[in-house]
Protein backbone atom coordinates (compact mmCIF):
# COMPACT_ATOMS: atom_id res chain seq x y z
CA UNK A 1 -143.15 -34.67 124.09
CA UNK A 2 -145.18 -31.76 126.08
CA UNK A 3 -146.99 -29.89 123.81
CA UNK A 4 -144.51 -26.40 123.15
CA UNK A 5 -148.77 -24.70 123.47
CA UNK A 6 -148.15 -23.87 127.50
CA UNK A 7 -146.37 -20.50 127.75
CA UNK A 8 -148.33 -17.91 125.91
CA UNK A 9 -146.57 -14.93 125.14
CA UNK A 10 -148.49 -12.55 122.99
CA UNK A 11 -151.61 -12.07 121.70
CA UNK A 12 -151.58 -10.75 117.90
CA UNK A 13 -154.59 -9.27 116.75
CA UNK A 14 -154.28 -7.74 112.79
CA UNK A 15 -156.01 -4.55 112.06
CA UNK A 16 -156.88 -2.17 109.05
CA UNK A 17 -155.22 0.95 110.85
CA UNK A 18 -153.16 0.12 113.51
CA UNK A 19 -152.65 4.08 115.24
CA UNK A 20 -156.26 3.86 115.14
CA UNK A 21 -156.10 1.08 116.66
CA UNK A 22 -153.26 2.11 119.21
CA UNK A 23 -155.57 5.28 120.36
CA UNK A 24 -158.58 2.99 120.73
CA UNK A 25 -156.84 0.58 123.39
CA UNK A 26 -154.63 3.73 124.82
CA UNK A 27 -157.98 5.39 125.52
CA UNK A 28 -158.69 2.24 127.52
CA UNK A 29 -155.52 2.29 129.49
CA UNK A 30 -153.16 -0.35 127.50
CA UNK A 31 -149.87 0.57 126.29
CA UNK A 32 -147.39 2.46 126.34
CA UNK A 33 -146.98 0.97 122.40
CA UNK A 34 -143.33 0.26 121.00
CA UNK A 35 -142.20 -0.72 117.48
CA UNK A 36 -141.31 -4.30 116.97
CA UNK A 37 -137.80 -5.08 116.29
CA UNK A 38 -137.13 -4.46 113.10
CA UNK A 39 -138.20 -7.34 110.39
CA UNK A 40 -134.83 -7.24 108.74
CA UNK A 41 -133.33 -8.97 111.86
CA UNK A 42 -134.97 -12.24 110.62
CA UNK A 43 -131.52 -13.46 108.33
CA UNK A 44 -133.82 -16.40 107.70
CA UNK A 45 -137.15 -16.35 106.31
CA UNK A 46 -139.36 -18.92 104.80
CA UNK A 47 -142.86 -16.74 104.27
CA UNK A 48 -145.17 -17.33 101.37
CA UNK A 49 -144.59 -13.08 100.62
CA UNK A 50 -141.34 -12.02 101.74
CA UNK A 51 -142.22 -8.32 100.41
CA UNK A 52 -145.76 -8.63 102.06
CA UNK A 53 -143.46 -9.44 104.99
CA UNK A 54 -141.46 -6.87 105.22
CA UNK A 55 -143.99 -4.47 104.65
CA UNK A 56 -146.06 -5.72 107.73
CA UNK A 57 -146.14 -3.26 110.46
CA UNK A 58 -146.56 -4.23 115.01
CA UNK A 59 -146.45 -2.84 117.56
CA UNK A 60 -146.41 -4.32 121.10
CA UNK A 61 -147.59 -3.24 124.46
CA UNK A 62 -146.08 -5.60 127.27
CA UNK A 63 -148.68 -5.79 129.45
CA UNK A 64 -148.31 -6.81 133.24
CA UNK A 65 -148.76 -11.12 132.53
CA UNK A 66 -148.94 -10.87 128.38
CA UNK A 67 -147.49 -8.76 125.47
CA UNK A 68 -150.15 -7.68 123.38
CA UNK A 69 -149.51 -6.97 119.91
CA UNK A 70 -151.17 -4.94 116.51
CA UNK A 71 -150.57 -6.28 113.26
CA UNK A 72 -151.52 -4.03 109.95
CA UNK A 73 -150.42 -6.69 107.23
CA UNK A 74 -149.09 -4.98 104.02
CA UNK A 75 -151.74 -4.97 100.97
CA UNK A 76 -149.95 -7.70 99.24
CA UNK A 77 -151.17 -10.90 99.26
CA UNK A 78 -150.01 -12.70 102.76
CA UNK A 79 -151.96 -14.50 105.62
CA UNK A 80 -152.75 -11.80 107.51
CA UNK A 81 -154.15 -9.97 104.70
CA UNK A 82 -155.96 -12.63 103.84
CA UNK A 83 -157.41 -12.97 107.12
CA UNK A 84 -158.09 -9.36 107.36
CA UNK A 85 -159.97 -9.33 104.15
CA UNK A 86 -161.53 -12.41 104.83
CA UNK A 87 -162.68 -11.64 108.49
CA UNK A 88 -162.38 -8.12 109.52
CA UNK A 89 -159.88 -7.09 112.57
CA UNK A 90 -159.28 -9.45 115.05
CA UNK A 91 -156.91 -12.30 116.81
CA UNK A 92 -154.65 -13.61 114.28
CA UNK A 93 -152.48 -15.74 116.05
CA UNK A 94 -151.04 -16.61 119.51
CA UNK A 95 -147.92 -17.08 120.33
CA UNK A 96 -146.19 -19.37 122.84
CA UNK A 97 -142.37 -18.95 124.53
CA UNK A 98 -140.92 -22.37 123.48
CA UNK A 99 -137.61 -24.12 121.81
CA UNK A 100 -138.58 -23.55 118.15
CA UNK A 101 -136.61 -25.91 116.60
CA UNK A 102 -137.46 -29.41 119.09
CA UNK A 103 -141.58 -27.81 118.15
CA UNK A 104 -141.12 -27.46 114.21
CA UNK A 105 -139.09 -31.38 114.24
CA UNK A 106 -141.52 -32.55 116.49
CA UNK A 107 -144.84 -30.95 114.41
CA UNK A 108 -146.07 -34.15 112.65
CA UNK A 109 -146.17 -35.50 116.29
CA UNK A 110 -149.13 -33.07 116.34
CA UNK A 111 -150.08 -33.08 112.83
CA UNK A 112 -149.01 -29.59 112.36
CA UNK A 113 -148.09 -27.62 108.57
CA UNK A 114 -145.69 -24.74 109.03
CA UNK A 115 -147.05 -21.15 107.84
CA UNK A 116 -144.32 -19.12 108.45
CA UNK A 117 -141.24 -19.15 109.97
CA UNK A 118 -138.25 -17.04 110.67
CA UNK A 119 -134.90 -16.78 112.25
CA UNK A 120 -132.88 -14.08 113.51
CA UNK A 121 -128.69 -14.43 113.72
CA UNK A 122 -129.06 -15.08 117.64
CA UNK A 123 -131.22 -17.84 117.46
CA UNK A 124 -134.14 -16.34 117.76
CA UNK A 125 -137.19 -15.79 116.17
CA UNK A 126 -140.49 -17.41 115.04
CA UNK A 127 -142.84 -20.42 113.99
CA UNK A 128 -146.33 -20.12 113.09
CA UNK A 129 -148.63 -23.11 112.34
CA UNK A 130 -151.45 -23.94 109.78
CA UNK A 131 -153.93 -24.50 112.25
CA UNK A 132 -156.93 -21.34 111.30
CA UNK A 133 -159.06 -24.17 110.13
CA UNK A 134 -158.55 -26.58 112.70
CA UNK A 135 -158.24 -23.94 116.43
CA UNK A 136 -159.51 -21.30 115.27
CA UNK A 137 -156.64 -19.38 115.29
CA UNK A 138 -152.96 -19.47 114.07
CA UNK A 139 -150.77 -21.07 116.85
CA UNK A 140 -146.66 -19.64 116.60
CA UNK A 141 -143.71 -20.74 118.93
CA UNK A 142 -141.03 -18.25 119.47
CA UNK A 143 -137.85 -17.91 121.01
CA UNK A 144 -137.37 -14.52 122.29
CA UNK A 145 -133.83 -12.77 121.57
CA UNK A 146 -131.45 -13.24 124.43
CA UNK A 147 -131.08 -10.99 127.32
């Protein structure tokens, strides 16, 4: 199987005040900022918080070869909390454009754990991968909405 790690698509970098955060890189020329889709899209969730979850607030500037996002995790107990607590701001997780499902049955191939994962009505949504200790860095697939 080809590793589903080839096309990143964002960047997700968790931070304690994210407009803060948003005037910081807007000063620096990148944005415009959106709101993510609303979190109540994802119909199915397996999360270790789901109110942590839902209480997580992005953002996302597309940028012209990346989407960039901000994370500001909720103050219950979840990974990017912890990781915020733990670490300070910074890159939480990247994310690659892949088939989510062939990536999560084909984990053990890689000797991956699932984190997180979540899945809207359409199909699509999210995996993320317990791999902090192991690349530095949480790895997620995703399979963007269609259209």
């Amino acid at each position: 199987m080809t590793s589903p790690f080839r096309t990143l698509h964002h960047i997700c970098i968790v931070v304690h005040d994210i407009n803060k955060a948003m005037d910081n890189y807007n000063s620096l020329g990148i944005g415009p900022w959106r709101d993510y889709p609303p979190l109540t899209d994802y119909t199915t969730l397996a999360v270790p918080n789901e109110a942590a979850f839902f209480q997580t607030r992005y953002m996302v500037a597309d940028l012209d070869n990346v989407q960039l996002q901000l994370c500001q995790p909720s103050p219950l107990d979840c990974p990017q909390r912890r990781f915020l607590d733990a670490r300070g701001e910074g890159v939480f997780h990247l994310s690659f454009e892949a088939d989510i499902d062939a990536a999560e049955s084909a984990r053990e191939t890689h000797g991956l754990e699932v984190l997180m994962r979540g899945r809207r009505d359409n199909g699509s949504g999210f995996t993320y991968f317990d791999t902090q200790a192991r690349a530095g860095v949480v790895l997620a697939i995703r399979k963007s909405p269609p259209g």
